[in-house]
N, C-alpha and C. Protein backbone atom coordinates (compact mmCIF):
# COMPACT_ATOMS: atom_id res chain seq x y z
N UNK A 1 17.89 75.48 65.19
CA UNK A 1 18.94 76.46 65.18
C UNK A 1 19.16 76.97 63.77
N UNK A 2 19.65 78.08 63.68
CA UNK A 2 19.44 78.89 62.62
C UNK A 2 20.99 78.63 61.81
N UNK A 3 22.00 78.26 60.74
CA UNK A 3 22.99 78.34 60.20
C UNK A 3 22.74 79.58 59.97
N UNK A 4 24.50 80.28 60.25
CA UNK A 4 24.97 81.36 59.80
C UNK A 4 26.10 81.60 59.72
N UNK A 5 26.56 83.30 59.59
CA UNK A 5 27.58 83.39 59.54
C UNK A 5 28.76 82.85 60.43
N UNK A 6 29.90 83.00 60.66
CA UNK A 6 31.12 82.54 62.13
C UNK A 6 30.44 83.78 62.82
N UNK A 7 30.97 83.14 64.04
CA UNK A 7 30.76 84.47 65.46
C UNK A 7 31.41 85.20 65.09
N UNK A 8 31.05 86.64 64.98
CA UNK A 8 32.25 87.68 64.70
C UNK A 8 33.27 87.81 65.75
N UNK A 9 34.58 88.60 65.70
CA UNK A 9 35.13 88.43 66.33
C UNK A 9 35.39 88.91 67.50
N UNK A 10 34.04 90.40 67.42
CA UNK A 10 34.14 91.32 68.13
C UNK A 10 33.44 90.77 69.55
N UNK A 11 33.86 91.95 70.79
CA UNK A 11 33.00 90.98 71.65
C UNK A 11 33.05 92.33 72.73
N UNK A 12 32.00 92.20 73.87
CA UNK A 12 32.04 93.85 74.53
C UNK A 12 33.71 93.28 75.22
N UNK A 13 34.03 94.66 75.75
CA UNK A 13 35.21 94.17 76.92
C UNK A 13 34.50 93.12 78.44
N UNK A 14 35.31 92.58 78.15
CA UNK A 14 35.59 91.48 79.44
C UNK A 14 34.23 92.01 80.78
N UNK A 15 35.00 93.49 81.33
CA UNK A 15 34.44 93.86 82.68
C UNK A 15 33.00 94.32 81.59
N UNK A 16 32.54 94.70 81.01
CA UNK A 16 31.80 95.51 80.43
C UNK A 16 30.49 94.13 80.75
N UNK A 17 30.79 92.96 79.62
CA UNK A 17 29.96 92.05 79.98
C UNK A 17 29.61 91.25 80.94
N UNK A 18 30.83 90.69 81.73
CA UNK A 18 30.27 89.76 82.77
C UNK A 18 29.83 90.60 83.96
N UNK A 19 30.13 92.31 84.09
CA UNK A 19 28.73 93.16 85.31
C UNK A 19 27.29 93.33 84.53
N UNK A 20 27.27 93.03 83.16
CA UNK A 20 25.58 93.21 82.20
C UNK A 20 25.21 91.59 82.53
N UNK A 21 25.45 90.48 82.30
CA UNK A 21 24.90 89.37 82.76
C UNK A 21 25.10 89.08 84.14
N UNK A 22 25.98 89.62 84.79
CA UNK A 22 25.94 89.37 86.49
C UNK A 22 24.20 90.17 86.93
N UNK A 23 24.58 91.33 86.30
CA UNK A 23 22.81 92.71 86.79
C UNK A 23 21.92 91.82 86.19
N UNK A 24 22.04 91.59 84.84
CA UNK A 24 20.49 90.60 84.49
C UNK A 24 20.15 89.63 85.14
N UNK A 25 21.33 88.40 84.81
CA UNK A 25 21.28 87.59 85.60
C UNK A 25 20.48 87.16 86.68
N UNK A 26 21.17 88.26 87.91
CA UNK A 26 21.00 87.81 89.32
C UNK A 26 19.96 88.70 90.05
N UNK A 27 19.55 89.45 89.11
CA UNK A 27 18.70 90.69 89.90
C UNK A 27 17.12 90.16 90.21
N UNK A 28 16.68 90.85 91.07
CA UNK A 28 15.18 89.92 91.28
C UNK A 28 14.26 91.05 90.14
N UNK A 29 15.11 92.52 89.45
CA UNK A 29 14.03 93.23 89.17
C UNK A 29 13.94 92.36 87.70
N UNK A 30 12.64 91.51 87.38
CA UNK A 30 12.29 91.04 86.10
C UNK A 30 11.07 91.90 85.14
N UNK A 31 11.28 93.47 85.75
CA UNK A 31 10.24 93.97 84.65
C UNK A 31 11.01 93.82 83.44
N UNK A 32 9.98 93.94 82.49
CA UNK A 32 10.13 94.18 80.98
C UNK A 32 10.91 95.57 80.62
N UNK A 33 11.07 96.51 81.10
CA UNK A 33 11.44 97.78 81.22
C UNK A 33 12.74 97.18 81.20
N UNK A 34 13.35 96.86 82.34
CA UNK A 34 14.60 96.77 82.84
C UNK A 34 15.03 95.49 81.93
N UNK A 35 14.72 94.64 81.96
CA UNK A 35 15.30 93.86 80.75
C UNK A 35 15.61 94.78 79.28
N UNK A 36 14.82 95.47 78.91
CA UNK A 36 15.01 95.80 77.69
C UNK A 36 15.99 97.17 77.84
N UNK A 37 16.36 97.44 78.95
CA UNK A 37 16.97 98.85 79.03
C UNK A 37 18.55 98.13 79.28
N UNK A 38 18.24 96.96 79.75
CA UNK A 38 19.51 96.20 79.96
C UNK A 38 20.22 96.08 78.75
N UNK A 39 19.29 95.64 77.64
CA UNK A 39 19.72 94.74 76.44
C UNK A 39 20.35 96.64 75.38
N UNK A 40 19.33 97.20 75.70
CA UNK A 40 19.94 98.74 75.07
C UNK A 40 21.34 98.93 75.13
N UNK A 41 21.68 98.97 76.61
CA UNK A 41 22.72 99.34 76.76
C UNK A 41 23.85 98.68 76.67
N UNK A 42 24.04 97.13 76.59
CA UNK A 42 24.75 96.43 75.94
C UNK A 42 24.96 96.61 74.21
N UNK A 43 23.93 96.77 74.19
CA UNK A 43 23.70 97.00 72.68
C UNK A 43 24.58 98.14 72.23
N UNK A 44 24.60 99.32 72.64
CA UNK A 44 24.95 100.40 72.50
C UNK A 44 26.67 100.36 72.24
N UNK A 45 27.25 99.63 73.85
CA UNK A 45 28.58 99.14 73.41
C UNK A 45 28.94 98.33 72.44
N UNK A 46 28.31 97.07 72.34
CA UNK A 46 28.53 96.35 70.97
C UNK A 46 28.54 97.18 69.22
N UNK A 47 27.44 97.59 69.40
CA UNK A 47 27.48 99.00 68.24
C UNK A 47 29.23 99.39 67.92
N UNK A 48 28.95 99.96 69.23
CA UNK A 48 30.23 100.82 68.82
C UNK A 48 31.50 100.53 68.41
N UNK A 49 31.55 98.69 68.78
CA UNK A 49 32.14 98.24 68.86
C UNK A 49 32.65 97.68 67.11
N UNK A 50 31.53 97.37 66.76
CA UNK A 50 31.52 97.20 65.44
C UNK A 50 30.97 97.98 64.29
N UNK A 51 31.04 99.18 64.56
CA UNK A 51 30.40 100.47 63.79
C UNK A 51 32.33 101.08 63.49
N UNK A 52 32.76 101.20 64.80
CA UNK A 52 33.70 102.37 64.99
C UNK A 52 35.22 101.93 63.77
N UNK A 53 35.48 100.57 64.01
CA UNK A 53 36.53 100.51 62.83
C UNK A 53 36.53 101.07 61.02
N UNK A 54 34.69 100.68 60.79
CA UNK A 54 34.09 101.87 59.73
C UNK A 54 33.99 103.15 59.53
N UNK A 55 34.53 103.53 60.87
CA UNK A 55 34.58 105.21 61.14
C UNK A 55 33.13 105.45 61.15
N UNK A 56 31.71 104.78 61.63
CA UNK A 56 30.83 105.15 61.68
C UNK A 56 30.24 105.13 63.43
N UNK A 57 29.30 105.99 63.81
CA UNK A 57 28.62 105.64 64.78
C UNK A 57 27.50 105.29 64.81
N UNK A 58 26.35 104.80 65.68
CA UNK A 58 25.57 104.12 65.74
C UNK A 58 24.49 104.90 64.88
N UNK A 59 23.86 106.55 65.44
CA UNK A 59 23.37 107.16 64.65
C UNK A 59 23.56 106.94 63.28
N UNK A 60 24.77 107.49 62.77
CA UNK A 60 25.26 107.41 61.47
C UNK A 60 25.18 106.19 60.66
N UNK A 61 25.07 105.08 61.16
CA UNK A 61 24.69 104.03 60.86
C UNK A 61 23.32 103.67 60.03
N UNK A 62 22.31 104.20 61.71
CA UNK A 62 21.12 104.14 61.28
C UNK A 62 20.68 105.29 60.21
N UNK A 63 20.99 106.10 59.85
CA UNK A 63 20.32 107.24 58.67
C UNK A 63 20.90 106.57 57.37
N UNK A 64 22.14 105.95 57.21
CA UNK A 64 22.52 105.49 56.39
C UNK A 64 21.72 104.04 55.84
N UNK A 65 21.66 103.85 56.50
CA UNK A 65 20.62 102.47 56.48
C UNK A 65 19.26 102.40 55.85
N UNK A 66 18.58 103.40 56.48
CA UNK A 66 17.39 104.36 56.24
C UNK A 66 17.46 104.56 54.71
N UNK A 67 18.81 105.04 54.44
CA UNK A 67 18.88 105.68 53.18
C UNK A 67 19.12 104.63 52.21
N UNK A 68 19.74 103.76 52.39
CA UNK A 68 20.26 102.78 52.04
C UNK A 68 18.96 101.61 51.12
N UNK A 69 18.11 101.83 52.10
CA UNK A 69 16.67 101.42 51.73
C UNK A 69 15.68 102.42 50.84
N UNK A 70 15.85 103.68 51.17
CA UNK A 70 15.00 104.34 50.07
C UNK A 70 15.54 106.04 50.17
N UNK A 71 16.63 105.99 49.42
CA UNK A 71 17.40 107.28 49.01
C UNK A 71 16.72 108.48 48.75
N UNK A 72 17.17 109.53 49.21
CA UNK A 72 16.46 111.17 49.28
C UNK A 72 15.37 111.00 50.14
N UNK A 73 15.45 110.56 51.33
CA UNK A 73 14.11 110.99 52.09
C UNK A 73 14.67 112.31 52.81
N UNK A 74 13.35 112.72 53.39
CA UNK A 74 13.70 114.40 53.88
C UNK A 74 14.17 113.71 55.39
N UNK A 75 14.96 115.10 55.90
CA UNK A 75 15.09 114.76 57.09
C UNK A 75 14.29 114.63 58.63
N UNK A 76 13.08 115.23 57.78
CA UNK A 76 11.71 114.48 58.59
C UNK A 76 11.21 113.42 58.29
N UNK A 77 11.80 112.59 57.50
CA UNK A 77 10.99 111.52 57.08
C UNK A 77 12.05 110.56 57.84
N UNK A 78 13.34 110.82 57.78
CA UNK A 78 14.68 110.24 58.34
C UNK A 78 14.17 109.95 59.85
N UNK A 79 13.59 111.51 60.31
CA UNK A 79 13.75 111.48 62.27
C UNK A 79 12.12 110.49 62.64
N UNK A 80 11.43 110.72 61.29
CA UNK A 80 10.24 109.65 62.10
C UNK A 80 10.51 107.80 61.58
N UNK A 81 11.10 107.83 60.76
CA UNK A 81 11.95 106.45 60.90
C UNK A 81 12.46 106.00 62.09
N UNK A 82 13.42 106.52 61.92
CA UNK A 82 14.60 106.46 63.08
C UNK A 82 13.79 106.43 65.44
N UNK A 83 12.43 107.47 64.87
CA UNK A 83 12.03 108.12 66.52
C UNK A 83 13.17 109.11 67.11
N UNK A 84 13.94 109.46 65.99
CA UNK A 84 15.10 110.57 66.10
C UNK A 84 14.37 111.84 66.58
N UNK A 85 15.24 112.72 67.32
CA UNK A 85 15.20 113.92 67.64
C UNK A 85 15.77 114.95 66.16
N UNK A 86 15.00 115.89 65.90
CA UNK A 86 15.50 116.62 64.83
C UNK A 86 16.69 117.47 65.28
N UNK A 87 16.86 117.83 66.17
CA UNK A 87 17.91 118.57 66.07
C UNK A 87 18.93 117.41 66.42
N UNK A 88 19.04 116.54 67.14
CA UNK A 88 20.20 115.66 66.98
C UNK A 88 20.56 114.89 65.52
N UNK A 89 19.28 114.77 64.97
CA UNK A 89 19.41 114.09 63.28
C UNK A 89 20.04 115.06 62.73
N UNK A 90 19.92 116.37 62.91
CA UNK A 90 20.25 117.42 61.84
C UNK A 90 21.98 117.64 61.73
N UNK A 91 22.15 117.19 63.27
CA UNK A 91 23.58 117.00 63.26
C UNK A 91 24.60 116.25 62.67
N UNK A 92 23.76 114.92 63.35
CA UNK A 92 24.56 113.85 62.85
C UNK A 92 25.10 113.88 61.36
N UNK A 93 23.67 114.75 60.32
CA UNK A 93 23.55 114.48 58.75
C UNK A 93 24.80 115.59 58.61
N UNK A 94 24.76 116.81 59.63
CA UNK A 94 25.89 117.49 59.01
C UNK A 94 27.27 117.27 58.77
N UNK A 95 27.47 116.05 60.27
CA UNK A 95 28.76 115.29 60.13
C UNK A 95 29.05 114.48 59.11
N UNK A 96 27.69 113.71 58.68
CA UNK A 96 27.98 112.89 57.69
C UNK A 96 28.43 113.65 56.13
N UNK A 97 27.57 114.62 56.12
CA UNK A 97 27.57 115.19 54.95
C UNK A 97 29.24 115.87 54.84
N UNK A 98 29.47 116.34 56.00
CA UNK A 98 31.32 117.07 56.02
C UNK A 98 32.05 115.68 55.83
N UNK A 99 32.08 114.51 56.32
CA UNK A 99 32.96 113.16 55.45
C UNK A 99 32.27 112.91 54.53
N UNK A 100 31.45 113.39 53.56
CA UNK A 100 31.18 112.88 51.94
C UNK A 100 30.77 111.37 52.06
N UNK A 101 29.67 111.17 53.53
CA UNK A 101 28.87 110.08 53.39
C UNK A 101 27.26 110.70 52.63
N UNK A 102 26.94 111.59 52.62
CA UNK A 102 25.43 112.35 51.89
C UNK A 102 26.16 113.56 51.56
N UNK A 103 24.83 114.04 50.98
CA UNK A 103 24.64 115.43 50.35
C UNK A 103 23.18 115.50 50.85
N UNK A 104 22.72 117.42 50.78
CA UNK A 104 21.63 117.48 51.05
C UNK A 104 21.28 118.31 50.12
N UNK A 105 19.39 118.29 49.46
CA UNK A 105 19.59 118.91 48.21
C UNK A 105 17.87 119.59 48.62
N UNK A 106 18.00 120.68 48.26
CA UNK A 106 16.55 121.48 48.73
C UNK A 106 15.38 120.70 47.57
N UNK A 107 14.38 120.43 48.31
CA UNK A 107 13.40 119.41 47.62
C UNK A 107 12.69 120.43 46.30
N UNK A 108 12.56 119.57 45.16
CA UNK A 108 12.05 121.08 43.88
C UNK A 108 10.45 121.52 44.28
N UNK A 109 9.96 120.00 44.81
CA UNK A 109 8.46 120.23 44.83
C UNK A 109 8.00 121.05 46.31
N UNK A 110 9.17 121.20 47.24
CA UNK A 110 8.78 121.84 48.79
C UNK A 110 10.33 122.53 48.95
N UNK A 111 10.39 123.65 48.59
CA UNK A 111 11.97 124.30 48.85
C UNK A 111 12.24 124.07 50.37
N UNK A 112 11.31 124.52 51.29
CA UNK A 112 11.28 124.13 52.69
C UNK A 112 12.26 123.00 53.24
N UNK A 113 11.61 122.25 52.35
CA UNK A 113 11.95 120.34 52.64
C UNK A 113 13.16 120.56 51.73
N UNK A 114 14.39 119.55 52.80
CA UNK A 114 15.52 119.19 52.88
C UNK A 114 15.96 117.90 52.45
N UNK A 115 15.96 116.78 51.18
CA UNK A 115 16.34 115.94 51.58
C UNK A 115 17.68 115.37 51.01
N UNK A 116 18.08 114.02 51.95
CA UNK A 116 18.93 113.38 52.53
C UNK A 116 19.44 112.31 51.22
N UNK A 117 20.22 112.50 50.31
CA UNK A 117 20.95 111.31 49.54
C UNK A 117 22.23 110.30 49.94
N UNK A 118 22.43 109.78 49.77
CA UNK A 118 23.67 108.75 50.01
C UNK A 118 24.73 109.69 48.98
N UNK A 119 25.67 109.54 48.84
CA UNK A 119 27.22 109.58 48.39
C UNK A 119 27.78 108.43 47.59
N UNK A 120 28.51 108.24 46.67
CA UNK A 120 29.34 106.78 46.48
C UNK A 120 30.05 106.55 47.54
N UNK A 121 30.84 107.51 48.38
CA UNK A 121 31.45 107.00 50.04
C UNK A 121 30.30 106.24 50.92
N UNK A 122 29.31 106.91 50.63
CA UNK A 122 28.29 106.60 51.78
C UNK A 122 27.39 105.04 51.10
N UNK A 123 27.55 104.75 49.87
CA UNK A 123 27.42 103.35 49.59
C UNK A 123 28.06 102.60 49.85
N UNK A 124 29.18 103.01 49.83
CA UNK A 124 30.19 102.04 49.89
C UNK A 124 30.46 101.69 51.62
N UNK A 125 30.68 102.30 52.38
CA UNK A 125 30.38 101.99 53.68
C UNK A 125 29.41 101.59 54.05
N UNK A 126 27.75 101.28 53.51
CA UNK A 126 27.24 100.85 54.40
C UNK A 126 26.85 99.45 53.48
N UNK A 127 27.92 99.03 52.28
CA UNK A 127 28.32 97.90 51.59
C UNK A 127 29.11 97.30 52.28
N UNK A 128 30.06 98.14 52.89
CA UNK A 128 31.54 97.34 53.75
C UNK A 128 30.75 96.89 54.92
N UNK A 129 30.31 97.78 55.45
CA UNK A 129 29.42 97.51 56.96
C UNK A 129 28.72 96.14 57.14
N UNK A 130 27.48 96.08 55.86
CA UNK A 130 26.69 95.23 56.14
C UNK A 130 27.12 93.60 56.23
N UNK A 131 28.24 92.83 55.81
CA UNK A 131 28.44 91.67 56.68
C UNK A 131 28.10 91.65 58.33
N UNK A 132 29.33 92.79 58.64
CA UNK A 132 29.63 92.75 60.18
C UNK A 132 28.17 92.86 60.58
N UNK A 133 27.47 93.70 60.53
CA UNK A 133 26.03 93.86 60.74
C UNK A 133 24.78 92.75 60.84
N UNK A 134 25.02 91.84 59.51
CA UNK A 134 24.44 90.34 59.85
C UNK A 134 24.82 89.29 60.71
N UNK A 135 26.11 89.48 60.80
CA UNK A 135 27.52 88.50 61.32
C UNK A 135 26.47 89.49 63.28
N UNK A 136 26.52 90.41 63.29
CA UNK A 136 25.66 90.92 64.72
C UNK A 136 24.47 90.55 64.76
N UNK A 137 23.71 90.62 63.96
CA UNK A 137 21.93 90.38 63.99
C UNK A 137 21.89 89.06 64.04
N UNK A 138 22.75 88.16 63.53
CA UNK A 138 22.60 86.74 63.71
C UNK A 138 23.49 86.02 64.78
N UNK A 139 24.36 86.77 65.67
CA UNK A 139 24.65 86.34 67.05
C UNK A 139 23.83 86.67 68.28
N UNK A 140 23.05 88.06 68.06
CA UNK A 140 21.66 88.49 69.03
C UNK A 140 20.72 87.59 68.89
N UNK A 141 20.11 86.93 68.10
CA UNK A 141 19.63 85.48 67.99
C UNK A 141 20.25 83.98 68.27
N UNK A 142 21.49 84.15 68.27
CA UNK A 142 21.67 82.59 68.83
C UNK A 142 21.12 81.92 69.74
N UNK A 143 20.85 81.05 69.14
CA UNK A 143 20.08 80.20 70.30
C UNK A 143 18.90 80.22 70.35
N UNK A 144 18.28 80.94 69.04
CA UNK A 144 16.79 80.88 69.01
C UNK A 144 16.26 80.21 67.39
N UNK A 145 15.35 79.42 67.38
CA UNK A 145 14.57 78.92 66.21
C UNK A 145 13.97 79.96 65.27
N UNK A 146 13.97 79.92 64.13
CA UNK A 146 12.80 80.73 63.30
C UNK A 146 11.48 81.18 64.16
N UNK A 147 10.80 80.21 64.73
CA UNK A 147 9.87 80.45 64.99
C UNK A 147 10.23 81.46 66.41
N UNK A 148 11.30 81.34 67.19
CA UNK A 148 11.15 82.09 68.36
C UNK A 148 11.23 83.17 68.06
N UNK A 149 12.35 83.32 66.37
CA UNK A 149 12.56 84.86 66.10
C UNK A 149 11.63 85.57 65.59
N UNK A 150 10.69 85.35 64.88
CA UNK A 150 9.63 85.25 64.59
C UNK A 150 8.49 85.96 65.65
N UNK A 151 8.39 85.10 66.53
CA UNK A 151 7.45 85.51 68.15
C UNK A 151 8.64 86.53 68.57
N UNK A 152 9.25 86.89 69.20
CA UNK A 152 10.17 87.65 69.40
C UNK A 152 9.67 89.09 68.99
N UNK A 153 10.16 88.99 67.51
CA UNK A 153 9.90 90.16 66.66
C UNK A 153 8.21 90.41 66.83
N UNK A 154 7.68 90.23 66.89
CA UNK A 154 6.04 90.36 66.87
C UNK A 154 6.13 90.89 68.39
N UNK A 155 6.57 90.39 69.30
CA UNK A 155 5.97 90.86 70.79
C UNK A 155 7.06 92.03 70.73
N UNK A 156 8.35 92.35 70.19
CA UNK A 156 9.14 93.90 70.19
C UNK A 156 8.12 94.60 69.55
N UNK A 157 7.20 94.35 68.41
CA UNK A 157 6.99 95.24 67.69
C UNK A 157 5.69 96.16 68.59
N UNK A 158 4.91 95.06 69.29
CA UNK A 158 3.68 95.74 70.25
C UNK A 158 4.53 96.45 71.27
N UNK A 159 5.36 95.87 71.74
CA UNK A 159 6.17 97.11 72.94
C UNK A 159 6.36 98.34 72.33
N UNK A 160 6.85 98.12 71.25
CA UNK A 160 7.22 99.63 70.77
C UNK A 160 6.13 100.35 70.58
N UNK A 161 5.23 99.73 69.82
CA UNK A 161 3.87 100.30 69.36
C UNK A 161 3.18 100.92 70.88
N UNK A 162 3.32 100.15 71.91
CA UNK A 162 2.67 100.56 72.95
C UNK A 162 3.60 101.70 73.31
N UNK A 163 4.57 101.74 73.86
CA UNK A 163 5.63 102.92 73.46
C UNK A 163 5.32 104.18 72.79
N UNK A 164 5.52 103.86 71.66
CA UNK A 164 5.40 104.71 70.85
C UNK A 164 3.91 105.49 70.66
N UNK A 165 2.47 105.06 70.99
CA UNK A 165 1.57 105.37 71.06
C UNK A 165 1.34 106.34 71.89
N UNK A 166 2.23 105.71 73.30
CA UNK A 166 1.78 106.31 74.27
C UNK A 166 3.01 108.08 74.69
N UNK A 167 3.52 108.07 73.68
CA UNK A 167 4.43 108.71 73.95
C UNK A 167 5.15 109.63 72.50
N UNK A 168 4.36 110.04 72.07
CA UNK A 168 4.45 110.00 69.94
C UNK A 168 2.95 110.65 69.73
N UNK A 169 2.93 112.28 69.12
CA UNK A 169 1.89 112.55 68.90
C UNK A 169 1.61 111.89 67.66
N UNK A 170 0.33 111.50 66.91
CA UNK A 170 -0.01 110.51 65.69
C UNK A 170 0.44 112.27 64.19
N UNK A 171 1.34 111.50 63.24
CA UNK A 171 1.76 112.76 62.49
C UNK A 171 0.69 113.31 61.52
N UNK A 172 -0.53 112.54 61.59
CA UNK A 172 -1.41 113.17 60.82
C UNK A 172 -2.10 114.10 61.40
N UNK A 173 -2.37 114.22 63.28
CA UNK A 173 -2.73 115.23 64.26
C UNK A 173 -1.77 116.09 64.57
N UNK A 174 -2.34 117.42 64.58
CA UNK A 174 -1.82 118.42 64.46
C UNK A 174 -0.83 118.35 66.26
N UNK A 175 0.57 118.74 66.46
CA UNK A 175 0.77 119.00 67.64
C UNK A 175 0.32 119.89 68.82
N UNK A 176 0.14 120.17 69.71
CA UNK A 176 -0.99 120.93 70.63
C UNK A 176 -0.04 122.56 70.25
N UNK A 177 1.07 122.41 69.95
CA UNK A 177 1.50 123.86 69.72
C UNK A 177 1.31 124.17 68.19
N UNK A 178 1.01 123.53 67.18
CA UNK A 178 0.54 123.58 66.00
C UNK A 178 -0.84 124.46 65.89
N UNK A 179 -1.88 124.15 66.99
CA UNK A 179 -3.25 123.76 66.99
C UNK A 179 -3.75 125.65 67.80
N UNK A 180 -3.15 126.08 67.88
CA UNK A 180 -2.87 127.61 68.72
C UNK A 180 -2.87 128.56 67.56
């Protein structure tokens, strides 16, 4: 077992969780699909759950994060991180950018290209954030060893990859409406 932080305090509502482990639970459907679409959507509430007192949402989260790790990327570099939709990324950044979490600054070497900086607001929130955030990543593991998290993470990463392969033109091939 892994030492960590206390259980945070947050938790989904009552009805919210015990109908997500009643459906997992008891259901005979055991594809991989449906498990993982299960765990999404729990996920999604928990997010919000512990995003929203930051005044952040889940999106907003993740670009910040993104950024957080390697500041001024364009906002194509943001949506193929993320597997974001550009016009929903483009949004989100505008919201962020109207609360003085980023700025966006026309790139010198590609005027075209747009990219994406953090803010001192926008450090500082995803400074405040990141406890609650571990205090989450290390209760989605309870109950598992290094090594399971470990195997875990390795068999998410081929789902996605299979995912994503199968469904993700490769960005060095041109798109079929590019190619016209």
């Amino acid at each position: 077992m892994i030492a960590g932080p206390p259980t945070p305090r947050w938790r989904l509502p009552e009805k919210f969780a015990t109908a997500l482990i009643a459906v997992t639970n008891k259901s005979t459907d055991t594809r991989v699909g449906f498990l993982l679409a299960s765990i999404v959507r729990a996920r999604k509430l928990w997010a919000r759950q512990i995003l929203g007192p930051c005044e952040l949402t889940p999106p907003q989260y993740a670009v910040l994060a993104r950024l957080a790790e390697c500041d001024g990327l364009s906002v194509g570099e943001i949506a193929r991180r993320l597997y974001a939709d550009m016009t929903m990324l483009s949004r989100t950044i505008g919201r962020m950018e109207r609360a003085g979490l980023v700025t966006r600054q026309r790139c010198e070497a590609d005027r075209r290209t747009c990219e994406v900086w953090l803010t001192d607001l926008g450090r500082e929130r995803i400074a405040s954030i990141q406890p609650r955030i571990e205090a989450a990543e290390h209760q989605l593991v309870n109950g598992l060893d290094e090594d399971a998290i470990a195997t875990l993470k390795d068999l998410l990463r081929v789902v996605l990859s299979n995912v994503v392969r199968d469904t993700v033109a490769p960005v060095d091939e041109p798109a079929e409406w590019e190619s016209r």
